[in-house]
N, C-alpha and C. Protein backbone atom coordinates (compact mmCIF):
# COMPACT_ATOMS: atom_id res chain seq x y z
N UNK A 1 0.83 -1.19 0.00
CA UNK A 1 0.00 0.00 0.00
C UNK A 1 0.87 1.25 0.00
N UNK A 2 1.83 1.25 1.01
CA UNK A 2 2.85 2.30 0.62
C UNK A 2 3.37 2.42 -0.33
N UNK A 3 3.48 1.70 -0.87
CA UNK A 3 4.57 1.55 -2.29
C UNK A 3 4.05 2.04 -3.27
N UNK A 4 2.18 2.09 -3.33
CA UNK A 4 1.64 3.12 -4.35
C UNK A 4 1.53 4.31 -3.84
N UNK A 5 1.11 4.59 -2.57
CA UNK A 5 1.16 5.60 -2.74
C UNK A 5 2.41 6.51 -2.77
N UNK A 6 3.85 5.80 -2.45
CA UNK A 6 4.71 7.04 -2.96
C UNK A 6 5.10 7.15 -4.51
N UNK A 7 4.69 5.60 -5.12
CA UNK A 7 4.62 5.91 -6.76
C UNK A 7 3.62 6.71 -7.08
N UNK A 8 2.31 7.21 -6.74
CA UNK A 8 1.38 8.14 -6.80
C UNK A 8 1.77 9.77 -6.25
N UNK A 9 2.23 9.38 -5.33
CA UNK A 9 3.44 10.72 -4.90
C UNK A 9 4.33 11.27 -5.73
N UNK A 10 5.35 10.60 -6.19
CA UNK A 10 6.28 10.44 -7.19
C UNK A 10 5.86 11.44 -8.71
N UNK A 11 4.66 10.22 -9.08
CA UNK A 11 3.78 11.15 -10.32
C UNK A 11 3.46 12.07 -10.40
N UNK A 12 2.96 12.75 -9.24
CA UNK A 12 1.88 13.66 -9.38
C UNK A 12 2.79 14.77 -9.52
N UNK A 13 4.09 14.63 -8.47
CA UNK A 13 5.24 15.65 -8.27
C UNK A 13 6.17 15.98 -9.72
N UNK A 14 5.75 14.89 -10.68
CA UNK A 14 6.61 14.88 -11.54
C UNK A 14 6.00 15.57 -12.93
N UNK A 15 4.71 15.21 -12.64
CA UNK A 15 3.62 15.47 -13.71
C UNK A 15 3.23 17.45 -13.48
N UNK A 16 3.50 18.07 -11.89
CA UNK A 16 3.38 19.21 -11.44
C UNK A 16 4.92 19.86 -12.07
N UNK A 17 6.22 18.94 -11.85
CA UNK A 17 6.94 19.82 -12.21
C UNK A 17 6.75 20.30 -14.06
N UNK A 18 6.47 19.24 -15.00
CA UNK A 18 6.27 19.35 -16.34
C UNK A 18 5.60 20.27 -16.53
N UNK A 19 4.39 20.75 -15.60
CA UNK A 19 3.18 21.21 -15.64
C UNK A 19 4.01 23.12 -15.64
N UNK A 20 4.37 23.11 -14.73
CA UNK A 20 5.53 24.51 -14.33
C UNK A 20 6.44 24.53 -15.33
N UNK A 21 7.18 23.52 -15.68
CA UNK A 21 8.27 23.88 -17.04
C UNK A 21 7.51 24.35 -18.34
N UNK A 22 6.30 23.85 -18.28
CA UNK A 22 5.30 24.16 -19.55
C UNK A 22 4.87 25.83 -19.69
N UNK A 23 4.27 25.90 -18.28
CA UNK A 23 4.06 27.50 -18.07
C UNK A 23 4.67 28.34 -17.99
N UNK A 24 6.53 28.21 -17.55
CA UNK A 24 7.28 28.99 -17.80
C UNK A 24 7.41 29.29 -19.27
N UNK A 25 7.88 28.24 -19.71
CA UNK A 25 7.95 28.06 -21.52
C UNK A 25 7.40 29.03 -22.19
N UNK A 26 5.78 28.71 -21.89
CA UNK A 26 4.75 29.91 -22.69
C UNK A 26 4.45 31.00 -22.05
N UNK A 27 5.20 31.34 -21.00
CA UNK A 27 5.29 32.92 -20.44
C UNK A 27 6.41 33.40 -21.16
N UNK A 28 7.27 32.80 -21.37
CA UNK A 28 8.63 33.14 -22.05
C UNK A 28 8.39 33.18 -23.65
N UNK A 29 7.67 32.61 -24.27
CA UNK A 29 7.67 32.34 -25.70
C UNK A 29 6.84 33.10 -25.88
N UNK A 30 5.81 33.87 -25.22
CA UNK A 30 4.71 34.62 -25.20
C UNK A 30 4.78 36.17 -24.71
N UNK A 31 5.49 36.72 -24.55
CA UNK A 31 5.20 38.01 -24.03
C UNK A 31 4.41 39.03 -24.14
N UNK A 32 4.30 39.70 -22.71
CA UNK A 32 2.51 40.36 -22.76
C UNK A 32 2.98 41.60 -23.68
N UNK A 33 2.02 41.55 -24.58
CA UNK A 33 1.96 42.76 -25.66
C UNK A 33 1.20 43.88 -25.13
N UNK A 34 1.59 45.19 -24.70
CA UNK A 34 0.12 45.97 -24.62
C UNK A 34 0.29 47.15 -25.65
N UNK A 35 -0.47 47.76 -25.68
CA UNK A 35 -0.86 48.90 -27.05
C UNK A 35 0.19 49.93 -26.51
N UNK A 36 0.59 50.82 -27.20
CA UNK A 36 1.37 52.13 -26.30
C UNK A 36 0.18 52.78 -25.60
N UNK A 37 0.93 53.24 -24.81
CA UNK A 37 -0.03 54.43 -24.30
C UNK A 37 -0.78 55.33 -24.98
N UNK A 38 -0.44 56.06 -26.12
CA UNK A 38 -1.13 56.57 -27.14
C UNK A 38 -2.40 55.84 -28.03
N UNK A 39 -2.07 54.80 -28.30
CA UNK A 39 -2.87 53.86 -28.79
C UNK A 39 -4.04 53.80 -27.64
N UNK A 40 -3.89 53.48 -26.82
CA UNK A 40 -4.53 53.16 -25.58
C UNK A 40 -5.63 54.29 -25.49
N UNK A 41 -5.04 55.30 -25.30
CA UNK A 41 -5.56 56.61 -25.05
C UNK A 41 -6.44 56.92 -25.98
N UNK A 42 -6.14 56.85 -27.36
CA UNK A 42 -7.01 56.67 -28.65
C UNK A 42 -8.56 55.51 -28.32
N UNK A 43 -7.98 54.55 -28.25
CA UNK A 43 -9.17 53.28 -28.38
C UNK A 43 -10.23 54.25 -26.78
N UNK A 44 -9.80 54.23 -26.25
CA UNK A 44 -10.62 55.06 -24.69
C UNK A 44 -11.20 56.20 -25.52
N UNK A 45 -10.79 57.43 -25.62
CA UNK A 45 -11.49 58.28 -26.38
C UNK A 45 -12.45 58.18 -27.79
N UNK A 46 -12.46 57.16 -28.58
CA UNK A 46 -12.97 56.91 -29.33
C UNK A 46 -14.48 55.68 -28.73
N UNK A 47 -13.90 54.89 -27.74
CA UNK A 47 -15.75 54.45 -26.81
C UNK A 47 -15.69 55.22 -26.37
N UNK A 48 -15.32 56.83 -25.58
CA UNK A 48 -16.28 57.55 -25.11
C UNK A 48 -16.89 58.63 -25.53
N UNK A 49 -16.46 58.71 -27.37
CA UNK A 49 -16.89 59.55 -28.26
C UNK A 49 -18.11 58.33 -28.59
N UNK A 50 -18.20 57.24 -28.89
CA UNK A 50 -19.08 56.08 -29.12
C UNK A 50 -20.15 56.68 -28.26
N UNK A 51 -20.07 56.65 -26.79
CA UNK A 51 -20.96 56.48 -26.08
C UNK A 51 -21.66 57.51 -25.78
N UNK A 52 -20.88 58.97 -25.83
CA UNK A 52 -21.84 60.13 -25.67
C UNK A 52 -22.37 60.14 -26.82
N UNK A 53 -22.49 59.47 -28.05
CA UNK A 53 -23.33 59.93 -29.63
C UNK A 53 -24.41 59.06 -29.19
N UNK A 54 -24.25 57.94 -28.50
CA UNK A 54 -25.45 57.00 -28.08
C UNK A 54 -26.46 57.76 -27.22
N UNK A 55 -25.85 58.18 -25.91
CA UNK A 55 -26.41 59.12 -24.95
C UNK A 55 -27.02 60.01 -25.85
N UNK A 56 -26.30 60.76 -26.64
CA UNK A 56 -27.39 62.32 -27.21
C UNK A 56 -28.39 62.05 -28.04
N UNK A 57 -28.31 60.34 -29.05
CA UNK A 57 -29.36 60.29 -29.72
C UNK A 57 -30.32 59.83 -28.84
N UNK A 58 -30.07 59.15 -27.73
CA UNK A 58 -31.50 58.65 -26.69
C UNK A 58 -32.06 59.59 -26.70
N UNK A 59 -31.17 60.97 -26.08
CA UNK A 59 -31.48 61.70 -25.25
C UNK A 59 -32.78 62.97 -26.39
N UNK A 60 -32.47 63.01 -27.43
CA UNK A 60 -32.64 63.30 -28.16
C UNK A 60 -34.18 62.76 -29.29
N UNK A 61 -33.81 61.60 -29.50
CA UNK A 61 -35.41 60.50 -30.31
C UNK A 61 -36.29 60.57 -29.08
N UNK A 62 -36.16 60.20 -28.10
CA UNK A 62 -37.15 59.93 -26.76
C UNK A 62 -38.01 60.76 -26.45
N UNK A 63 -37.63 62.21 -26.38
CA UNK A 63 -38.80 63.42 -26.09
C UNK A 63 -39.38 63.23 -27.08
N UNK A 64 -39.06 63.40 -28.98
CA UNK A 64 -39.37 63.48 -29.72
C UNK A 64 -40.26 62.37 -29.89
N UNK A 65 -40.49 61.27 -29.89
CA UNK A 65 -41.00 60.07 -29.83
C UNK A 65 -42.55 60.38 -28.80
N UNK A 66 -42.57 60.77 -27.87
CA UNK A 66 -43.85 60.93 -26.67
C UNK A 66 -44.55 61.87 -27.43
């Protein structure tokens, strides 16, 4: 009975380290991309140019509409 469970021990420890060499791997082969700051700043101002044209046409059809 001992004898599986430290071969079950064994595995699991071995199968966890693969598991970590894997995720280093694709943190390393992968690096986080982000937009510049400018870019960034663009995509933000452009949904909140989106969203006030949404706001003014509600705001706007709705009286007109009653």
């Amino acid at each position: 009975m001992h004898f599986i469970q430290d071969e079950l021990v064994k595995v699991v420890a071995e199968e966890r380290q693969q598991g970590l060499r894997a995720a280093a791997a694709r943190r390393r082969a992968a690096p986080v991309s982000r937009p510049a700051p400018r870019v960034a700043l663009a995509r933000a101002m452009a949904l909140g140019a989106a969203f006030a044209t949404v706001i003014l046409v509600v705001l706007v059809t709705v009286p007109a509409a009653q």
